[in-house]
N, C-alpha and C. Protein backbone atom coordinates (compact mmCIF):
# COMPACT_ATOMS: atom_id res chain seq x y z
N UNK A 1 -87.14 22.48 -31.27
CA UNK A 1 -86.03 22.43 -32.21
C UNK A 1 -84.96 23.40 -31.72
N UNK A 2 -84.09 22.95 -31.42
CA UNK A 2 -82.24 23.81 -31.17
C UNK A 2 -81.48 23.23 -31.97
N UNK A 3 -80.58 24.34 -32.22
CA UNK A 3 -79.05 24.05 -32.75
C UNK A 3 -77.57 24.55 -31.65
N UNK A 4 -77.10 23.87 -32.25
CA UNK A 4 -75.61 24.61 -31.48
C UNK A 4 -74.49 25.27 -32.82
N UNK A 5 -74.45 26.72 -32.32
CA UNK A 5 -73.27 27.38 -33.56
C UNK A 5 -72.47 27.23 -33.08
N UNK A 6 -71.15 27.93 -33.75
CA UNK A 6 -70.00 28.27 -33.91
C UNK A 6 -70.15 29.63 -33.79
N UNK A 7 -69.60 30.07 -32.47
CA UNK A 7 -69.67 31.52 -32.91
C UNK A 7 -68.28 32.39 -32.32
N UNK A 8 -67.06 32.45 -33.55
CA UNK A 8 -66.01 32.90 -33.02
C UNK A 8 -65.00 32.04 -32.13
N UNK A 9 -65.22 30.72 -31.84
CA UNK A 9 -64.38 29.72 -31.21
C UNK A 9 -65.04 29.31 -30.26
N UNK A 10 -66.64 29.92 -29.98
CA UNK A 10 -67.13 29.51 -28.81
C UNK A 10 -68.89 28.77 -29.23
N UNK A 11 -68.98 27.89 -28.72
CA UNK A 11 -70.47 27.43 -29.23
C UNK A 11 -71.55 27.81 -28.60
N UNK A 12 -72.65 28.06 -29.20
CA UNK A 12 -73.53 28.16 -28.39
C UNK A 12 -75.35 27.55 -28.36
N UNK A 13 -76.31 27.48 -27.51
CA UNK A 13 -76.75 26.88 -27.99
C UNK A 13 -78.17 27.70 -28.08
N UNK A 14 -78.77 27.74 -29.41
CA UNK A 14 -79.98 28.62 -29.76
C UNK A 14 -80.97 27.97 -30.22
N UNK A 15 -82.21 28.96 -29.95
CA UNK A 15 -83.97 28.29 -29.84
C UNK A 15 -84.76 29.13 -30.95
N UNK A 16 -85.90 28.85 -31.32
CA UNK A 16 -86.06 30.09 -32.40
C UNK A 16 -86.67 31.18 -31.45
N UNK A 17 -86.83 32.06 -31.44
CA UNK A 17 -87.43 33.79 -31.10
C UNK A 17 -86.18 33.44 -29.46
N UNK A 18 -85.51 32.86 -29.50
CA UNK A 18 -84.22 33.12 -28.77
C UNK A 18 -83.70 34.49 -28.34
N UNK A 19 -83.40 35.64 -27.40
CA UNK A 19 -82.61 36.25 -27.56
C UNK A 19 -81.34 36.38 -26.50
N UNK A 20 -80.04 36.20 -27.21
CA UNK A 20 -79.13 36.33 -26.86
C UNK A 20 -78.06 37.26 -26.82
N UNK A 21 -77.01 37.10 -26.29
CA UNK A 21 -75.85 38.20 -26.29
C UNK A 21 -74.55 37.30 -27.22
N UNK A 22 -73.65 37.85 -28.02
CA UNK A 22 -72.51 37.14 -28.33
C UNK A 22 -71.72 38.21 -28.80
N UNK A 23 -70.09 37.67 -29.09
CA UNK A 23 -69.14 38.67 -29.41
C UNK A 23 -69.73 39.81 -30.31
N UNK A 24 -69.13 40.97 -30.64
CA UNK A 24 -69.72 42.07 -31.41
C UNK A 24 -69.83 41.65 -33.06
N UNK A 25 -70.54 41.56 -33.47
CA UNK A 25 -70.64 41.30 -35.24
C UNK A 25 -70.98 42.99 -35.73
N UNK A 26 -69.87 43.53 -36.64
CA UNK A 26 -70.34 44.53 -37.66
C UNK A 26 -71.49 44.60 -38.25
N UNK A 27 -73.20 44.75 -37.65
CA UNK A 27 -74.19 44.78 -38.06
C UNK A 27 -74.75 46.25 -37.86
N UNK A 28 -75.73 46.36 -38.23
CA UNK A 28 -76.94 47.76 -37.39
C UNK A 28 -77.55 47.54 -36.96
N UNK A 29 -78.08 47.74 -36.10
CA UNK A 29 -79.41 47.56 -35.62
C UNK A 29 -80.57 47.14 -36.75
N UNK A 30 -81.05 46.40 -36.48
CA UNK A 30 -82.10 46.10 -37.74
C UNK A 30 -81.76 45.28 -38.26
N UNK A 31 -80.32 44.61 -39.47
CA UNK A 31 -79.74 43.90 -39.83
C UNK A 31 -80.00 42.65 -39.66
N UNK A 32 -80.27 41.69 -40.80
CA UNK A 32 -80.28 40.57 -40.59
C UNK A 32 -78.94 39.75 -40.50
N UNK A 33 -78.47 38.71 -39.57
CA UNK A 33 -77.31 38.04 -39.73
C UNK A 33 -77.65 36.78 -39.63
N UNK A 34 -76.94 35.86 -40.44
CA UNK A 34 -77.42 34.70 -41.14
C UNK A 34 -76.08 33.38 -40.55
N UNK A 35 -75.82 32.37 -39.99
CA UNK A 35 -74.89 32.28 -39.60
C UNK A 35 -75.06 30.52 -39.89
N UNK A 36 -74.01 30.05 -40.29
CA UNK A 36 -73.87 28.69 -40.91
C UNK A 36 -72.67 27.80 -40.58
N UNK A 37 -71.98 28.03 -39.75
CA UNK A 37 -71.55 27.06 -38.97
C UNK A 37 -72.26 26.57 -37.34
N UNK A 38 -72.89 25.32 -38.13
CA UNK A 38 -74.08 24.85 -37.69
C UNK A 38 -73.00 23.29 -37.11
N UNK A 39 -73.03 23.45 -35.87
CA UNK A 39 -72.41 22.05 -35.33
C UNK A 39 -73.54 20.90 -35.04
N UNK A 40 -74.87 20.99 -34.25
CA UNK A 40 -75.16 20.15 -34.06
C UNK A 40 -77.05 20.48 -34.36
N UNK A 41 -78.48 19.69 -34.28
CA UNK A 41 -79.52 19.87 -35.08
C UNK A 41 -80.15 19.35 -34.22
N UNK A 42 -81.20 19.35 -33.14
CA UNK A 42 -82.34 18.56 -32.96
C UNK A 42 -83.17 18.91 -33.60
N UNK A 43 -84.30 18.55 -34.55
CA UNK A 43 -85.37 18.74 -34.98
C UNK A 43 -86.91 18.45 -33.97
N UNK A 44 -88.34 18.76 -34.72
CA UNK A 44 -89.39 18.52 -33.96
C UNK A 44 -89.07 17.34 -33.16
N UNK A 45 -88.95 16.63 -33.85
CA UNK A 45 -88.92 14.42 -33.74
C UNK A 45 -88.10 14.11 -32.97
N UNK A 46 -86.70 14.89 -32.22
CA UNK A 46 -86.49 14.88 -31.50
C UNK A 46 -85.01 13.80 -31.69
N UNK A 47 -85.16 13.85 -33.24
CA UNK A 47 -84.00 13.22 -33.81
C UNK A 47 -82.85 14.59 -34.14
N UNK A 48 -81.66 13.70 -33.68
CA UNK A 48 -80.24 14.89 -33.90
C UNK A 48 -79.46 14.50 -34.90
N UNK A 49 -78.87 15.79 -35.03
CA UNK A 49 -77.89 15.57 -36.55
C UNK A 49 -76.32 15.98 -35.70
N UNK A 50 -75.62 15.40 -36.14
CA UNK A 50 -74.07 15.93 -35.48
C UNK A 50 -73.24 15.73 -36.77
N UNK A 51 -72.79 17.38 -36.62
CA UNK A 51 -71.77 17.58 -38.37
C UNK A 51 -70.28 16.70 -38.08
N UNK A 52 -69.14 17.33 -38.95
CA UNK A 52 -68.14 16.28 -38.58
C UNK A 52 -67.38 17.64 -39.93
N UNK A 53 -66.83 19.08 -39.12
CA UNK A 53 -67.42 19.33 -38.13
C UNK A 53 -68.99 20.26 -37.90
N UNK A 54 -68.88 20.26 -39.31
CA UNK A 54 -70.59 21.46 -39.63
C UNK A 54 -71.33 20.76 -40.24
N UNK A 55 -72.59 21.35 -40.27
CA UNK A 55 -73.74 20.47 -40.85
C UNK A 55 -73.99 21.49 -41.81
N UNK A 56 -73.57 21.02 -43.18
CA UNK A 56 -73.76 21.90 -44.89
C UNK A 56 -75.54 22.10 -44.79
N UNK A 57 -76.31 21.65 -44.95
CA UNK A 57 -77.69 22.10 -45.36
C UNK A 57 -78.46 23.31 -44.19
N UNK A 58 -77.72 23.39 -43.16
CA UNK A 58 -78.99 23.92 -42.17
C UNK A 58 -77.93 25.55 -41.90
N UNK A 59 -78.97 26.55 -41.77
CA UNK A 59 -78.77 27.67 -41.65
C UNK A 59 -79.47 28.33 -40.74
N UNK A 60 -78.56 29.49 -39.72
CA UNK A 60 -79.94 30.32 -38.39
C UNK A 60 -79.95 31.45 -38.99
N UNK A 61 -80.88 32.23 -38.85
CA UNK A 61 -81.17 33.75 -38.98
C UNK A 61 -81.63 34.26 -37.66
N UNK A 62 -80.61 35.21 -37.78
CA UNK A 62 -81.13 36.31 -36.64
C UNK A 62 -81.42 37.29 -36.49
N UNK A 63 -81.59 38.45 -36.27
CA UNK A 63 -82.05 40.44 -36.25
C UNK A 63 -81.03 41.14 -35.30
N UNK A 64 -80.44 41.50 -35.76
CA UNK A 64 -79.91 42.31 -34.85
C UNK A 64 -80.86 43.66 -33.45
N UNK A 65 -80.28 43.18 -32.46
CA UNK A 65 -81.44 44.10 -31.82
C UNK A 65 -80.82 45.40 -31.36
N UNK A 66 -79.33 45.08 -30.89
CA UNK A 66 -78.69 46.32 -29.92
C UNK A 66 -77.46 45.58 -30.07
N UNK A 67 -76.63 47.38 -30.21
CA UNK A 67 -75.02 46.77 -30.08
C UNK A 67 -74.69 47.64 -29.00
N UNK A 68 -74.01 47.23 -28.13
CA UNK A 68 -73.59 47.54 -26.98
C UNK A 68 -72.38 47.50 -25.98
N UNK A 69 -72.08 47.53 -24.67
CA UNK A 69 -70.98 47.47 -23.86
C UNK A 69 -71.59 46.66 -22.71
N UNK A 70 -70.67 45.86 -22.55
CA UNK A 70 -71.56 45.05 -21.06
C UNK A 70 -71.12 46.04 -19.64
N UNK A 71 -71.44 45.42 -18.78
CA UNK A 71 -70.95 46.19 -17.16
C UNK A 71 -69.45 45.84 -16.96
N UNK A 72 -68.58 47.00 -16.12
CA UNK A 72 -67.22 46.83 -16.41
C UNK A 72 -66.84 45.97 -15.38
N UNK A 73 -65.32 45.44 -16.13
CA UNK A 73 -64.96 44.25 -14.97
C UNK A 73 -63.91 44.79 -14.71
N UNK A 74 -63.65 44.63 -13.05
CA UNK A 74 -62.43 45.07 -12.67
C UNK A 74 -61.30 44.20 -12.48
N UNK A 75 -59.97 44.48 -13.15
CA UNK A 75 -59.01 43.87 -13.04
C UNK A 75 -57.95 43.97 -12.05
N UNK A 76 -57.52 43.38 -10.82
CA UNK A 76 -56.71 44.18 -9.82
C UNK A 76 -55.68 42.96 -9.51
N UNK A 77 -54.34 44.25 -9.77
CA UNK A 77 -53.42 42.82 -9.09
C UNK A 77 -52.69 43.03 -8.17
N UNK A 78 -52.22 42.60 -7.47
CA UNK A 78 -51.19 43.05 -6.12
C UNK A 78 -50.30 41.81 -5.91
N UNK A 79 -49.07 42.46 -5.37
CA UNK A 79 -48.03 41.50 -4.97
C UNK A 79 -47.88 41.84 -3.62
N UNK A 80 -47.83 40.69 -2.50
CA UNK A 80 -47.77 41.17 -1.54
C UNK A 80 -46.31 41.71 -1.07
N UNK A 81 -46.16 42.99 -0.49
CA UNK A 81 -45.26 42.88 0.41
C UNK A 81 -44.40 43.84 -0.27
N UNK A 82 -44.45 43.95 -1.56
CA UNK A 82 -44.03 44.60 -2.64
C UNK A 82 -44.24 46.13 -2.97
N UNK A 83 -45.70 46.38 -2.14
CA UNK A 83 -46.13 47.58 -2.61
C UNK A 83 -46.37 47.83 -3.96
N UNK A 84 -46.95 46.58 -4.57
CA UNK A 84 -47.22 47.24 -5.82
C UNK A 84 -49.02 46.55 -6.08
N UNK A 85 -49.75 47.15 -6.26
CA UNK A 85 -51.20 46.99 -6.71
C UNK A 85 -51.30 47.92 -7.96
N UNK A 86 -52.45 46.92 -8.88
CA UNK A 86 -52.59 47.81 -10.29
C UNK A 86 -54.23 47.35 -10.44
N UNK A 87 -54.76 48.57 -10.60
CA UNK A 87 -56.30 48.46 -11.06
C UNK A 87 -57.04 48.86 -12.54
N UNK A 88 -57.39 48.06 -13.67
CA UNK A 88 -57.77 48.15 -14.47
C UNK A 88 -59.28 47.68 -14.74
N UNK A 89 -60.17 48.56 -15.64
CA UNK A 89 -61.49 48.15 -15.79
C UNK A 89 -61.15 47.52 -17.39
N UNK A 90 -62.40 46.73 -17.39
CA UNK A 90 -62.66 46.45 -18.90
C UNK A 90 -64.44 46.60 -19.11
N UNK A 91 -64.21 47.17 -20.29
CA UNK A 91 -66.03 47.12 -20.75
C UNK A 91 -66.04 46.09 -22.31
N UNK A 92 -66.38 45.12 -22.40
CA UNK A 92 -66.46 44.27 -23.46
C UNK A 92 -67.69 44.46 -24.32
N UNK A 93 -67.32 44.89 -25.82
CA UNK A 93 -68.79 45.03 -26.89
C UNK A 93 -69.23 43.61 -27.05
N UNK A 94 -70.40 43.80 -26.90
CA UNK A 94 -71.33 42.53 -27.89
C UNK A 94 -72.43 43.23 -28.40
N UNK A 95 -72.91 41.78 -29.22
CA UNK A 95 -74.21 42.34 -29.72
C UNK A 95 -75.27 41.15 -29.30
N UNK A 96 -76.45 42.10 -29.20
CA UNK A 96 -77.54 41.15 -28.66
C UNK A 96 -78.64 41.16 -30.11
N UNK A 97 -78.68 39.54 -30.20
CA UNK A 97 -79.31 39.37 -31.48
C UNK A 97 -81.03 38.03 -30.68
N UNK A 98 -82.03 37.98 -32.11
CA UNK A 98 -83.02 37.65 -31.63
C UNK A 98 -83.08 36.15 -32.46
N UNK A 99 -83.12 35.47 -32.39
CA UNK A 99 -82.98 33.99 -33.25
C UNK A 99 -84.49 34.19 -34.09
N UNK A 100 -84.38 33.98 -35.19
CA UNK A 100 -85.80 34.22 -36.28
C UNK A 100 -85.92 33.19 -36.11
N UNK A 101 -84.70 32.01 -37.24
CA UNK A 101 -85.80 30.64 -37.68
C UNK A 101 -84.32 30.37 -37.75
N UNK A 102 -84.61 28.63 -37.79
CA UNK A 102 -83.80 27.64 -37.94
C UNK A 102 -84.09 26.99 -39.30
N UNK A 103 -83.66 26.86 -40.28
CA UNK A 103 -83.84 26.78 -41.83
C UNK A 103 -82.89 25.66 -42.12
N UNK A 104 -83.70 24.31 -42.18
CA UNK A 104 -83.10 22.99 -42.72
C UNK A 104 -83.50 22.36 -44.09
N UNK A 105 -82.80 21.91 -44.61
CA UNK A 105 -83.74 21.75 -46.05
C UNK A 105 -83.80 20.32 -46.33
């Protein structure tokens, strides 16, 4: 059984005891987060549900495990010829959450 969320403009696709990384959610560590824009459903049977654009009855739960910074990315630009180069890092927060259960009714 998988679903595909909505998470922040980007979809993704989750399993139960799943663990993943996604944008930062205001949680704690520990925290349960419950998330219901539910786009698409395979069940056991192997039959799918596709919302139009969410599917109202089905809900994921997850645990929050760790909130964090990923590894930094370097941004560098140069024009040739110009003498001009510019170097910037970025460190992006997410949070890494654990998929509990997939809850259809």
């Amino acid at each position: 059984m998988y679903a595909v969320i909505d998470l922040s403009g980007k979809q993704q696709r989750v399993e139960k005891n799943e663990i993943i990384r996604i944008e930062k959610v205001s949680k704690n560590i520990g925290d349960e987060v419950e998330f219901d824009k539910i786009m698409m459903l395979q069940d056991e049977n192997g039959e799918v549900k596709i919302g139009t654009p969410y599917l109202n009855d089905i809900k994921v739960t997850a645990k929050v495990l760790a909130q964090d910074r990923a590894k930094k990315i370097i941004v560098f630009k140069k024009k040739r010829r110009k003498s001009y180069t510019k170097t910037q890092g970025h460190r992006q927060y997410y949070t890494e959450i654990k998929i509990q259960d997939i809850i259809s009714k």
